[in-house]
Protein backbone atom coordinates (compact mmCIF):
# COMPACT_ATOMS: atom_id res chain seq x y z
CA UNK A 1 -19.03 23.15 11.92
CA UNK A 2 -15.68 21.51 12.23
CA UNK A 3 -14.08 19.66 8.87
CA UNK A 4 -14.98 15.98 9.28
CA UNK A 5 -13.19 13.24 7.48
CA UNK A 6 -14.77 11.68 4.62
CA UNK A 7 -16.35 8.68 6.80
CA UNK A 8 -17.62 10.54 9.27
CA UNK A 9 -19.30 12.61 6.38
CA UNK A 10 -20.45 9.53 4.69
CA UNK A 11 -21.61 8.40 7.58
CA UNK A 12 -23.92 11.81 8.77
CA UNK A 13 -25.80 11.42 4.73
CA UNK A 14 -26.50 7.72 5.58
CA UNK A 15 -28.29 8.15 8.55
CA UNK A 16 -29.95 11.17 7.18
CA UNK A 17 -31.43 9.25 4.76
CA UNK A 18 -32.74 6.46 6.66
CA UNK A 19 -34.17 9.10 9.00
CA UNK A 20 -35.64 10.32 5.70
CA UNK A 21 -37.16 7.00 4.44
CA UNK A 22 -37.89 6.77 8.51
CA UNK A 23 -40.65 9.59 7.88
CA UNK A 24 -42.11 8.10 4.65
CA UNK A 25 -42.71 4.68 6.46
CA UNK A 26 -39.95 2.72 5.28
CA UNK A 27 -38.01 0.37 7.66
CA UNK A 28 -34.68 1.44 6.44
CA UNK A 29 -30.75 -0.30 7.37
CA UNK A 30 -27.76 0.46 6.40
CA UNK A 31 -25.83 -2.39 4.67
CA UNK A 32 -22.48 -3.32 5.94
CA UNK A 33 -19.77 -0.01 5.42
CA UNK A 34 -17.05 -0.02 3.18
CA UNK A 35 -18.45 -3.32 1.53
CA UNK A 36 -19.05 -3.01 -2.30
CA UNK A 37 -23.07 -2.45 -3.60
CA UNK A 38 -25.90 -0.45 -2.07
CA UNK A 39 -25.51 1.46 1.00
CA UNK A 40 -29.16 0.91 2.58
CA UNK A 41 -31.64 -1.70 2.27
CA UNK A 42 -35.68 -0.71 3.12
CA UNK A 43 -38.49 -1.86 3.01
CA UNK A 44 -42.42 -0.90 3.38
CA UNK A 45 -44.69 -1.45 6.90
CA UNK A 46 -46.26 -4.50 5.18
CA UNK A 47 -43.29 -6.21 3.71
CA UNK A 48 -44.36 -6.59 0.16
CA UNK A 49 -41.84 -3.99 -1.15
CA UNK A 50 -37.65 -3.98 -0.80
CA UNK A 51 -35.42 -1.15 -2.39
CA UNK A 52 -31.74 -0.62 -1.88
CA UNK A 53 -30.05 2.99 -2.18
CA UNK A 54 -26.92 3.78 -3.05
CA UNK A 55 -25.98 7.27 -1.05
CA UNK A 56 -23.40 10.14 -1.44
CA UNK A 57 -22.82 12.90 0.80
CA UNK A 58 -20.89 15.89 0.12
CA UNK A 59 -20.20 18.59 2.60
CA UNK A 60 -20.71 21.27 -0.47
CA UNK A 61 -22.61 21.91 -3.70
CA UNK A 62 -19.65 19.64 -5.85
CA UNK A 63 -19.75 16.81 -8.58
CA UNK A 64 -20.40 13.29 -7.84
CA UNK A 65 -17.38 10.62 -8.34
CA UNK A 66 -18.95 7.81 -9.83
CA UNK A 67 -15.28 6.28 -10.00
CA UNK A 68 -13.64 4.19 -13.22
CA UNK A 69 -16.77 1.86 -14.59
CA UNK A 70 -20.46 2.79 -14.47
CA UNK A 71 -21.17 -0.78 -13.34
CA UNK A 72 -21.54 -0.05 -9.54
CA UNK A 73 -23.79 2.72 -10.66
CA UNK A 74 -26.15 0.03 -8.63
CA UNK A 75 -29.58 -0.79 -6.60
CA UNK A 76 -33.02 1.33 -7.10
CA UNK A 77 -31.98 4.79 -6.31
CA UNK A 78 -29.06 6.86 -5.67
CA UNK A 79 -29.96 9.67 -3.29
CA UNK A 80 -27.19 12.51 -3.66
CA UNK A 81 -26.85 14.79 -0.45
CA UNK A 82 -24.87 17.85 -0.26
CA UNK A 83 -24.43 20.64 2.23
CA UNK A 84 -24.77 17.68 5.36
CA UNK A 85 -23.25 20.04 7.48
CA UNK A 86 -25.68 23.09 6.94
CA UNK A 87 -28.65 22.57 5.79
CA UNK A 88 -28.78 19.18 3.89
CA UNK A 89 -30.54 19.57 0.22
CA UNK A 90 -31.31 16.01 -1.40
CA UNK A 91 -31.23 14.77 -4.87
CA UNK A 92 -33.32 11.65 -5.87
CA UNK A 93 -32.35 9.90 -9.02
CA UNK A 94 -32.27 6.12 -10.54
CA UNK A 95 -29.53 4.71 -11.48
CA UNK A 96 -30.13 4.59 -15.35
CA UNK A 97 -30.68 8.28 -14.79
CA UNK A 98 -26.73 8.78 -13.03
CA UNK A 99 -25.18 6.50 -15.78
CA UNK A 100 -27.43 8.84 -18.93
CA UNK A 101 -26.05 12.10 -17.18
CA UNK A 102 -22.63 10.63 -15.92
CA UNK A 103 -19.28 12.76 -18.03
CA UNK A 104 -16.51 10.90 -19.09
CA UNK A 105 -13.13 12.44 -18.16
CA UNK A 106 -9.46 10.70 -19.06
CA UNK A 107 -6.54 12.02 -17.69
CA UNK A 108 -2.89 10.86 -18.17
CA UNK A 109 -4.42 7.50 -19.29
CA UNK A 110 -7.10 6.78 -16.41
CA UNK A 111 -10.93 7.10 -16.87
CA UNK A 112 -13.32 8.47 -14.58
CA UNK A 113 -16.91 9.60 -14.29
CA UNK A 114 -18.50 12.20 -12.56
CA UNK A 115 -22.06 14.07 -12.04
CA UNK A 116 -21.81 17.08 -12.20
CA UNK A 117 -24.05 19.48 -10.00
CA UNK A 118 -25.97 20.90 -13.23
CA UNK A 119 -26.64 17.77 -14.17
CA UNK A 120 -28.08 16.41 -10.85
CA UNK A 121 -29.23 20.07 -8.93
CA UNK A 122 -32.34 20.55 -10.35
CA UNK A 123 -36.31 20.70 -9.61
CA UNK A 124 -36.71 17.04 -11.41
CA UNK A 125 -34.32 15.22 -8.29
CA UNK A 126 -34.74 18.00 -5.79
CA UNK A 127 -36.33 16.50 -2.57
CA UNK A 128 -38.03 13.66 -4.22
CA UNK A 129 -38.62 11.46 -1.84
CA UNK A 130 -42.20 10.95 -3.21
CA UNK A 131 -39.99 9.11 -6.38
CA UNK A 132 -39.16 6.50 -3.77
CA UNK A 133 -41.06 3.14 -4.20
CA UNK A 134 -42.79 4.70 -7.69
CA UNK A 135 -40.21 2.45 -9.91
């Protein structure tokens, strides 16, 4: 598949996971793009349940930018999907579980964080979906 820009990525791992949620039952919508907080709001068939996700789609297997400040590590989940343009492979987490296995990095003066793929590729996260709506 053709290189896509980062939007157009962003955009493929959003719909896939509301297509996701789609197949569990949950009425899922994306939130407005490029606006800060969650990326999708959902919610069950009956109403008496609403999550938000935060999503991030990679086109490979690579660390996670969480960006300067751990404080828009945000919402009830972040669902990490990589490989969108093969065969997508999702990661399930909570955010106090991003912010325990974020790494610090400083360079010239700026701070960053990142997840890095061991610390988010692994059996506990992989395809979890059955995590959503349990916390």
């Amino acid at each position: 598949m053709e290189e896509k820009n980062l939007q157009v990525t962003s955009n493929v791992g959003l719909y896939y996971v509301c297509y996701k949620l789609s197949l569990q039952g949950w009425n899922a919508m994306p939130t407005a793009r490029n606006a800060k907080g969650v990326d999708i709001i959902a919610y069950n068939s009956d109403c008496s349940k609403m999550i938000s996700i935060q999503v991030k789609t990679l086109s490979k297997r690579n660390a996670v930018p969480l960006g300067r400040d751990l404080g828009k590590v945000m919402g009830n989940y972040w669902i990490i999907v990589n490989e969108i343009d093969k065969e997508p492979k999702t990661f399930v987490l909570i955010p106090e579980e991003v912010k325990k296995l974020a790494e610090k990095r400083e360079k010239e003066g700026q701070v960053s964080y990142w997840l890095q793929v061991k610390s988010y590729s692994n059996e506990e996260y992989f395809e979890k979906w059955d995590r959503i709506g349990e916390i």
